[in-house]
Protein backbone atom coordinates (compact mmCIF):
# COMPACT_ATOMS: atom_id res chain seq x y z
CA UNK A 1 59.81 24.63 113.16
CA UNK A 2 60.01 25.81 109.51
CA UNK A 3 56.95 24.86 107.73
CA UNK A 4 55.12 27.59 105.57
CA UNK A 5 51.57 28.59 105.74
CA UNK A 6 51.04 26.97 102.70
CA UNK A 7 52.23 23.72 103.67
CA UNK A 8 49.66 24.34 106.66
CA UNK A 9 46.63 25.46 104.52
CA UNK A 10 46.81 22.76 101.87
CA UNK A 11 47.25 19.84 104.86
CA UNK A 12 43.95 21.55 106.76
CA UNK A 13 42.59 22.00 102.72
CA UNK A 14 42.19 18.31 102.58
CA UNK A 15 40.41 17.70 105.94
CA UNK A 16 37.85 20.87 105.05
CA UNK A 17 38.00 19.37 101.49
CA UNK A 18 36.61 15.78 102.72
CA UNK A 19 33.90 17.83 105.07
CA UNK A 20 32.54 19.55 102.16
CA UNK A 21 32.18 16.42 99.95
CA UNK A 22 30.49 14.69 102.42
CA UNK A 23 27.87 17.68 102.95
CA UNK A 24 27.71 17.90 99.57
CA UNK A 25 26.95 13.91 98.71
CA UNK A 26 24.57 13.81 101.57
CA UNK A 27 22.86 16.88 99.79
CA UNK A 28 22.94 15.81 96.09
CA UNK A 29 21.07 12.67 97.58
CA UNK A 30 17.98 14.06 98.90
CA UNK A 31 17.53 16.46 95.83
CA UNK A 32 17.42 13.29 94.30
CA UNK A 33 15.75 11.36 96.05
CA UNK A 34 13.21 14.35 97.15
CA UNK A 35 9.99 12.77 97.34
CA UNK A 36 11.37 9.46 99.55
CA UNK A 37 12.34 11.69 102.52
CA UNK A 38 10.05 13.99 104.82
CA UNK A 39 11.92 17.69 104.77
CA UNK A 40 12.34 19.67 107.93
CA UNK A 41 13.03 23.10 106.61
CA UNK A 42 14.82 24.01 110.45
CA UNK A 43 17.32 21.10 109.18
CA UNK A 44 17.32 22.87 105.20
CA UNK A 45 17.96 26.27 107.13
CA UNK A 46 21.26 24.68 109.15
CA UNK A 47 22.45 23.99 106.12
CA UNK A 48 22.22 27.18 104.33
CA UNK A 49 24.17 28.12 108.00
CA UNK A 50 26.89 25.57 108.33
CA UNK A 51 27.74 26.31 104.47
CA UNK A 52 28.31 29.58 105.41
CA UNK A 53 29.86 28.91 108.51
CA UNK A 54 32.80 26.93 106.39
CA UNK A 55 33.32 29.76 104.47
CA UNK A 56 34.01 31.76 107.72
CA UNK A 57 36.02 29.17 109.16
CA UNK A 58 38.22 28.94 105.78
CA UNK A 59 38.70 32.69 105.77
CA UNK A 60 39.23 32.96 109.65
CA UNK A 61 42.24 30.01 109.15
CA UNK A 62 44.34 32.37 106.80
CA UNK A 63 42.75 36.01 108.89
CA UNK A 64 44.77 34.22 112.17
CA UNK A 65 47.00 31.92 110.69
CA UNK A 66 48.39 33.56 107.86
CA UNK A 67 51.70 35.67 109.22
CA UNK A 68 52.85 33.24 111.72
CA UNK A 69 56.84 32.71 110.67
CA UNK A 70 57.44 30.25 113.24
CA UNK A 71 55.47 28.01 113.39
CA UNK A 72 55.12 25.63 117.11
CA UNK A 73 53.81 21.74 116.91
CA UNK A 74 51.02 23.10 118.89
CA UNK A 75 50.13 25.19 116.37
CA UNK A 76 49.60 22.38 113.85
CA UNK A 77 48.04 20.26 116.30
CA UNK A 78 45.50 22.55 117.05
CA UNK A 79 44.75 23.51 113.73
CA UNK A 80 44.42 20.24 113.03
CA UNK A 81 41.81 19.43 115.84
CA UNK A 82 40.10 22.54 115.07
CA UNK A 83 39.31 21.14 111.26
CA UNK A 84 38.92 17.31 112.42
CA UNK A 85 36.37 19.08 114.85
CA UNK A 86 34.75 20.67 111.30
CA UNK A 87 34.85 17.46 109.92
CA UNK A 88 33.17 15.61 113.38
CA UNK A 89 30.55 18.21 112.66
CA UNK A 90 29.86 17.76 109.09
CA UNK A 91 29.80 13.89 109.14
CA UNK A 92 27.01 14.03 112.30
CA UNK A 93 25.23 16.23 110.91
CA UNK A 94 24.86 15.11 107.34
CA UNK A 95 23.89 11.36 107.16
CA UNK A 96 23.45 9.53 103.68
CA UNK A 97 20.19 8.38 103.13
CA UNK A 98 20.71 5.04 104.02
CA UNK A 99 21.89 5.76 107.43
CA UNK A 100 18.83 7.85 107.85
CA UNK A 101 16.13 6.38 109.77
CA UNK A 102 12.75 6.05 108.28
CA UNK A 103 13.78 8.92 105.40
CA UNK A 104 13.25 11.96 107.52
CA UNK A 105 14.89 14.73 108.62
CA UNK A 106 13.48 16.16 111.59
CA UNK A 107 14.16 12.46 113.24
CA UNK A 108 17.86 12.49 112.14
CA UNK A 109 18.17 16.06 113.34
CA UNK A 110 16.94 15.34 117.23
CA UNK A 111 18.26 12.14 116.85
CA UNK A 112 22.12 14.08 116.30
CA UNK A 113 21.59 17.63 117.66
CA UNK A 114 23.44 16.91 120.93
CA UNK A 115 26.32 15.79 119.52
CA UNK A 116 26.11 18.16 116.53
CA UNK A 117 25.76 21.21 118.86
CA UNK A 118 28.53 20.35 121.59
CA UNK A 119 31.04 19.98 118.31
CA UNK A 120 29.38 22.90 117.15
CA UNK A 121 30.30 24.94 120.30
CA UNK A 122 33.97 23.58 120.54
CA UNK A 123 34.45 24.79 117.01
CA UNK A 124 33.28 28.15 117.44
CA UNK A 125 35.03 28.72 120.38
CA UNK A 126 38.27 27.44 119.12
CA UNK A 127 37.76 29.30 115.50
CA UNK A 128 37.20 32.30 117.10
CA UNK A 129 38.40 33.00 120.99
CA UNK A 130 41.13 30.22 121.47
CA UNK A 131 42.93 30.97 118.24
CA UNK A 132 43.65 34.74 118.80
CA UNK A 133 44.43 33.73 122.01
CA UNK A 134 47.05 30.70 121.27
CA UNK A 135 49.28 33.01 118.71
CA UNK A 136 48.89 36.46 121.32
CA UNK A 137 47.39 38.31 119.21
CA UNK A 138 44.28 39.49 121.72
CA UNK A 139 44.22 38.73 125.40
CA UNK A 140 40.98 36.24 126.71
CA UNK A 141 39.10 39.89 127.82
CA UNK A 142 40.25 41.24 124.28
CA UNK A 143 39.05 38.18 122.09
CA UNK A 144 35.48 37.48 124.19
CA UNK A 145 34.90 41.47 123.77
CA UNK A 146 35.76 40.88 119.91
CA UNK A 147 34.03 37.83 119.22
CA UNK A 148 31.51 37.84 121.84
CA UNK A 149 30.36 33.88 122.02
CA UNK A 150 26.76 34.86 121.64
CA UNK A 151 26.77 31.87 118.85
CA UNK A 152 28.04 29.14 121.03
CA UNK A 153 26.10 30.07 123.87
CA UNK A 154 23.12 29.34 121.18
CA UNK A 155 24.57 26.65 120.42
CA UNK A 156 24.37 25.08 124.59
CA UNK A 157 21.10 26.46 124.50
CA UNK A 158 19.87 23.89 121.61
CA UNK A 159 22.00 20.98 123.33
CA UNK A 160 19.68 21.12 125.90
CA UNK A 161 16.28 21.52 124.60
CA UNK A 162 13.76 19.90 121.82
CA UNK A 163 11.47 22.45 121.52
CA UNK A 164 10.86 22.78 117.70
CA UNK A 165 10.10 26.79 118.16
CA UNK A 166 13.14 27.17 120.19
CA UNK A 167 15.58 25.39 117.46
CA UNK A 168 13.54 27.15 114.59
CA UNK A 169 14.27 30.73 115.85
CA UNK A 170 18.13 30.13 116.42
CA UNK A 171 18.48 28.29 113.05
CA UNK A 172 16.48 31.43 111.45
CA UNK A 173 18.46 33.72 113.78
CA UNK A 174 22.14 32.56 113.40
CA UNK A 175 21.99 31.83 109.22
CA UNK A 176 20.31 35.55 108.74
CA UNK A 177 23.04 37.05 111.22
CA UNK A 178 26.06 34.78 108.94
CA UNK A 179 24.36 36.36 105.75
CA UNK A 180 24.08 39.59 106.83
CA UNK A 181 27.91 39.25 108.31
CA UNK A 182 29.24 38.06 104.72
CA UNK A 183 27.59 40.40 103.10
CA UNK A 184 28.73 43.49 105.07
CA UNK A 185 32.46 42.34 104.80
């Protein structure tokens, strides 16, 4: 099929685009609306995290994508999963304040973190195993030794558990190990 990469990028643009908005509304109103709502700082933390985490998504979709020539409807279809799957993620996560029960945070967090986290490990699998995978660029051994999916498996571990330490320590663990990633590259 001849599209471009451009053509590609500016389509997926528009789904990341709407992702980031929403974050970013859901955001602007609890800043303002700071005293009304009871803070979690574990949910403030995943937040610092999943901003980062679109930044490493939106360079990872022009690291893989970039020097494909042909391009396969597969290829656009799962590109295009992989960013509604963004998007899924984003719009669970972040709720506007009147969809938020009783104004707090840690409440809407447990209340989502199932669904949040099994998006969360589809994602991450897909942005980083399945992708090298799809185009040939690695073999499965090559891309799980590359990316090893110590972040998803993270990710299962909070699906399944509401211990407060437990999600603290991964939300501390994962944003410091993004930071420390972006800022080595």
């Amino acid at each position: 099929m001849e599209v471009s990469f451009n053509y590609v990028a500016t389509f997926v643009s528009l789904i990341y685009g709407l992702s980031m908005a929403h974050a970013l509304t859901c955001i602007a109103e609890y800043l303002q609306n700071y005293k009304q709502i009871k803070h979690y700082w574990v949910w403030w933390v995943w937040v610092i995290f999943l901003l980062l985490l679109s930044n490493g998504f939106w360079i990872s979709l022009y690291n893989i994508w970039h020097d494909i020539e042909s391009w396969r409807v597969a290829y656009l279809v799962f590109i295009t999963f992989e960013s509604c799957l963004f998007y899924l993620m984003y719009y669970i996560f972040f709720n506007h304040l009147k969809d938020m029960k009783n104004n707090n945070l840690r409440e809407d967090y447990y209340k989502n973190k199932t669904l949040f986290f099994s998006l969360l490990v589809v994602a991450l699998v897909c942005m980083l195993n399945i992708s090298d995978i799809m185009i040939g660029k690695l073999s499965i051994y090559e891309s799980f030794s590359k990316y090893p999916p110590f972040p998803a498996l993270v990710a299962v571990i909070l699906i399944f558990t509401r211990n407060h330490k437990v999600h603290a320590f991964f939300a501390v663990l994962l944003t410091t190990l993004s930071l420390l990633d972006f800022l080595s590259n």
